[in-house]
N, C-alpha and C. Protein backbone atom coordinates (compact mmCIF):
# COMPACT_ATOMS: atom_id res chain seq x y z
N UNK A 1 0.84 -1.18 0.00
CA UNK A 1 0.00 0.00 0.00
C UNK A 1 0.89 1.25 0.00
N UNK A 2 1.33 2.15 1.25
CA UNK A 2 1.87 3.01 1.34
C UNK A 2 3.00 3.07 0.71
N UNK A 3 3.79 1.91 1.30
CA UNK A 3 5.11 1.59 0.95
C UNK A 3 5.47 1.34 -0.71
N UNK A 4 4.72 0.84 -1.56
CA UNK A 4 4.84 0.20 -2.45
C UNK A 4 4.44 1.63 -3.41
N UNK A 5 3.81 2.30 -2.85
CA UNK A 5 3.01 3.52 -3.53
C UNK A 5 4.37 4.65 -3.67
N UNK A 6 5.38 4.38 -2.56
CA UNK A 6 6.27 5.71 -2.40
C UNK A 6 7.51 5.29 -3.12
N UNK A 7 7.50 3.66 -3.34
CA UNK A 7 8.79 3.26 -3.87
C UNK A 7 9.61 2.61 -3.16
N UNK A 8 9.40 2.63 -2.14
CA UNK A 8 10.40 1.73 -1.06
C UNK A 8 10.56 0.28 -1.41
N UNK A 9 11.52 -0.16 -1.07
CA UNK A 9 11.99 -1.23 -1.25
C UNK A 9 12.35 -2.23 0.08
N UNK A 10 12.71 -0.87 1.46
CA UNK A 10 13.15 -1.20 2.21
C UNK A 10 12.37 -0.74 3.86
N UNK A 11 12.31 -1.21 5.08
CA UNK A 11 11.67 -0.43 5.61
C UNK A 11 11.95 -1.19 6.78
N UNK A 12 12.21 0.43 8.06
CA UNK A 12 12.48 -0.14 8.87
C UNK A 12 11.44 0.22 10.23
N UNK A 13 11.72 -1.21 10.52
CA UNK A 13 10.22 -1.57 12.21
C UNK A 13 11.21 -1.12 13.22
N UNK A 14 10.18 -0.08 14.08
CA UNK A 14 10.44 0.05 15.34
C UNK A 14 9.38 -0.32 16.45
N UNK A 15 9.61 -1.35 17.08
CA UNK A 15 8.08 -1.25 18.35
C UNK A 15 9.65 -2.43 19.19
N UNK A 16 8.42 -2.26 20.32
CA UNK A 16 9.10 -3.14 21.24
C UNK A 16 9.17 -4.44 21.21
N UNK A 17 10.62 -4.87 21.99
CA UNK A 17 10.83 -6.62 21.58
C UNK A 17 9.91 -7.75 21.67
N UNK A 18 9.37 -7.30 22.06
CA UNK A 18 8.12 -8.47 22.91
C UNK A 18 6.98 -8.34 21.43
N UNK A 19 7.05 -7.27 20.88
CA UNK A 19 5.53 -6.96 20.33
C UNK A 19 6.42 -7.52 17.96
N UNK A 20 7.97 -7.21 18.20
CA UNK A 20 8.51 -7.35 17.22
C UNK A 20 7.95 -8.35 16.37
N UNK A 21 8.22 -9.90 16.98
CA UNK A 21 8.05 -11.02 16.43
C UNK A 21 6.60 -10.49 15.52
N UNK A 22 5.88 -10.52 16.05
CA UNK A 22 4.43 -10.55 15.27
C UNK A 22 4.25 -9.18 14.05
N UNK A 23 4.69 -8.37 14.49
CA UNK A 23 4.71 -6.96 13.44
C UNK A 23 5.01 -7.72 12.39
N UNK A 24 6.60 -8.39 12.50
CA UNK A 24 7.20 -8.45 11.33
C UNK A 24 6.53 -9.61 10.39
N UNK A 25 6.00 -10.68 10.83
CA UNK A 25 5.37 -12.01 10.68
C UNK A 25 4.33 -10.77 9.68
N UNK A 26 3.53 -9.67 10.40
CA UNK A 26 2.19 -9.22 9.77
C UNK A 26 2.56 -8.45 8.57
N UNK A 27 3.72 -7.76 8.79
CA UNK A 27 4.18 -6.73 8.04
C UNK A 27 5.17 -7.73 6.55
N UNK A 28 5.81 -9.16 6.89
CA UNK A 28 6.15 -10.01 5.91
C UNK A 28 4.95 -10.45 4.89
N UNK A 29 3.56 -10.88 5.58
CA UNK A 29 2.87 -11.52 4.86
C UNK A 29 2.00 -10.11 4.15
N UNK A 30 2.20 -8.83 4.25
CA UNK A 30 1.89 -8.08 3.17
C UNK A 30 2.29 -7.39 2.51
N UNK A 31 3.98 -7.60 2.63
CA UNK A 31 4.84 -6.90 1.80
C UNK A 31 6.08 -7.70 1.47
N UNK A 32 5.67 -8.83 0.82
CA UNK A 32 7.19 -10.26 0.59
C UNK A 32 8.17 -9.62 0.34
N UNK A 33 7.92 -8.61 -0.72
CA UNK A 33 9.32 -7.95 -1.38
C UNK A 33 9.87 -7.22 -1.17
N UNK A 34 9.31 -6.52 0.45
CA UNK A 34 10.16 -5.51 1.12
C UNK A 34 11.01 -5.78 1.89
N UNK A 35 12.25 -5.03 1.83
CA UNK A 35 13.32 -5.75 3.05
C UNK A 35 12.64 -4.69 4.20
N UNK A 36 12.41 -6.11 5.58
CA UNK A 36 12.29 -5.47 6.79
C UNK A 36 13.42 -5.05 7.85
N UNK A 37 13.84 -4.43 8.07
CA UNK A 37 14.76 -4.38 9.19
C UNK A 37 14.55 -3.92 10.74
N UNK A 38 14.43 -4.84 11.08
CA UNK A 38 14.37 -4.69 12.86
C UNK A 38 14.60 -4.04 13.60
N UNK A 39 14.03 -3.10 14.33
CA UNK A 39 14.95 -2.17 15.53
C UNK A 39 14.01 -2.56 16.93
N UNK A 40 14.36 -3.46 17.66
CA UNK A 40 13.22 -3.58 18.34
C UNK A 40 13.92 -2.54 20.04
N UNK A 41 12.84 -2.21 20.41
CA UNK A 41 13.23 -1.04 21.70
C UNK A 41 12.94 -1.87 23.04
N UNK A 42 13.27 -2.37 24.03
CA UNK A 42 13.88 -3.15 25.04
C UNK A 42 12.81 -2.75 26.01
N UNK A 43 12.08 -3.99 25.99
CA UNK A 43 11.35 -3.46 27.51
C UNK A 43 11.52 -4.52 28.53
N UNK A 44 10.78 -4.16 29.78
CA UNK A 44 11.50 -4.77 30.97
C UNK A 44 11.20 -6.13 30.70
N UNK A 45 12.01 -7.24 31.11
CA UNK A 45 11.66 -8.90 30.55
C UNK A 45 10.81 -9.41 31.34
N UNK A 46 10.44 -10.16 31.10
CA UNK A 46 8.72 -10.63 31.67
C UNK A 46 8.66 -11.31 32.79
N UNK A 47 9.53 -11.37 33.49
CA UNK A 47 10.11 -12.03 34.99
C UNK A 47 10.17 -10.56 36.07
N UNK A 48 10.38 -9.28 35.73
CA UNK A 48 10.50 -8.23 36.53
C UNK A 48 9.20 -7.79 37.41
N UNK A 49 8.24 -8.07 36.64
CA UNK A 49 7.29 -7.60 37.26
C UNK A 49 5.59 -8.49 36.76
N UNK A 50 4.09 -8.09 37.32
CA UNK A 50 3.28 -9.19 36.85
C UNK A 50 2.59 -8.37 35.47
N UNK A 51 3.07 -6.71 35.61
CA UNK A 51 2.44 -6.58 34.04
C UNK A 51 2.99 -6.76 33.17
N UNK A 52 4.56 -6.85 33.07
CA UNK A 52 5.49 -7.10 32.14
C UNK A 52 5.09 -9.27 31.78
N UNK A 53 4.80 -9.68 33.23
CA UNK A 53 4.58 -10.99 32.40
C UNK A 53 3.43 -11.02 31.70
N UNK A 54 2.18 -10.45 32.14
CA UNK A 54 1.19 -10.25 31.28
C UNK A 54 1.24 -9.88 29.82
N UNK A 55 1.59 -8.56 29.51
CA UNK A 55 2.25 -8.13 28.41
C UNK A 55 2.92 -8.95 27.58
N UNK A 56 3.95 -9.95 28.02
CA UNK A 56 4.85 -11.18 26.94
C UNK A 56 3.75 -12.03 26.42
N UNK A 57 2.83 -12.68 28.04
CA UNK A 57 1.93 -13.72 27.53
C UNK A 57 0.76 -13.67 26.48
N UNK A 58 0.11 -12.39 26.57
CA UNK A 58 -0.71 -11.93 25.68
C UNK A 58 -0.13 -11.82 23.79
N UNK A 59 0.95 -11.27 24.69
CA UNK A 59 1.73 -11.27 23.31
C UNK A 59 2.27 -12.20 22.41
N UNK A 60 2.59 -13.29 22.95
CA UNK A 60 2.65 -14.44 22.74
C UNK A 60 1.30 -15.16 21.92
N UNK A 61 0.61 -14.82 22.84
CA UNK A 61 -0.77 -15.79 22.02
C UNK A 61 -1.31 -15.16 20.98
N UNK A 62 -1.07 -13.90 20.82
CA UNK A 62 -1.93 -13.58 19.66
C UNK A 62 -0.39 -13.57 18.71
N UNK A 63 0.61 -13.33 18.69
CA UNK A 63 1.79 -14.25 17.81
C UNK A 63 1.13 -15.49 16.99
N UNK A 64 1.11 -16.56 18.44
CA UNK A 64 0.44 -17.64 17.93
C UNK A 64 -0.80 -17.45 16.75
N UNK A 65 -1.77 -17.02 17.31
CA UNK A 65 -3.04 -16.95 16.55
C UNK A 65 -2.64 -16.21 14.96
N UNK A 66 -1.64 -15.39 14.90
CA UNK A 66 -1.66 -14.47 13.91
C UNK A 66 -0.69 -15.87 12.83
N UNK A 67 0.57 -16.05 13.62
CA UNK A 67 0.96 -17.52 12.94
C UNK A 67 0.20 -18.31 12.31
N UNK A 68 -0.80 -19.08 13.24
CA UNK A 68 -1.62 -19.67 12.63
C UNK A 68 -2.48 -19.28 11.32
N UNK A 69 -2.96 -18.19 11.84
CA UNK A 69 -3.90 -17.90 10.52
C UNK A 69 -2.66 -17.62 9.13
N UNK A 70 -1.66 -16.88 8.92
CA UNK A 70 -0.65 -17.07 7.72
C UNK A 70 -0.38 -18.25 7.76
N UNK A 71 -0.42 -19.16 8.60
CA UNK A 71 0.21 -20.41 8.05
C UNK A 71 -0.49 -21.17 7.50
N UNK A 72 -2.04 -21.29 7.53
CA UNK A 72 -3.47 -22.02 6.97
C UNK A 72 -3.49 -21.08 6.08
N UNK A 73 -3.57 -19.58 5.75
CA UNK A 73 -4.13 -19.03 4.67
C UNK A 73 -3.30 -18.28 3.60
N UNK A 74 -1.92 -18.31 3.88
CA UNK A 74 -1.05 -17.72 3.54
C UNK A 74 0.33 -18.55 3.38
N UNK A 75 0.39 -19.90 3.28
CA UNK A 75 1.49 -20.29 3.55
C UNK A 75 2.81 -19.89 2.70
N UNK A 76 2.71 -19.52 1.65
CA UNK A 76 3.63 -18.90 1.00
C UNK A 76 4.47 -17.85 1.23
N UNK A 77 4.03 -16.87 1.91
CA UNK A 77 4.36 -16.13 2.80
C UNK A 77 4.98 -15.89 4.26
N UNK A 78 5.07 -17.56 4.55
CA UNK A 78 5.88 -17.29 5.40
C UNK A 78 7.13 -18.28 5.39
């Protein structure tokens, strides 16, 4: 869309580590031919505290769920 509209070829993710994995998984399966590059920003690890474990676990499952669905409907893409 945006990207493809301005010419880019290349593009770089910033969100936090925990939230990375899945951006890029979402942001791969709608742009194959863009190079992504990673900057992920460091948040506290999921052992420090109970919202930080909350935060990983949530994050985690909808990873999962988002996995799943590219991998049944999209497998080419990933």
């Amino acid at each position: 869309a945006w990207v493809a509209e301005h010419g880019f070829d290349r593009v770089l993710i910033v969100t936090n580590d925990y939230h990375l994995p899945r951006s890029l998984l979402e942001m791969r399966a709608q742009m194959p031919d863009v190079e992504l590059i990673a900057y992920p920003v460091v948040s506290p690890r999921p052992w420090t505290n109970a919202q930080s474990t909350r935060r990983w676990v949530l994050e985690y499952l909808k990873f999962t769920a988002v996995w799943t669905r590219h991998r049944f409907d999209e497998p080419e893409h990933i």
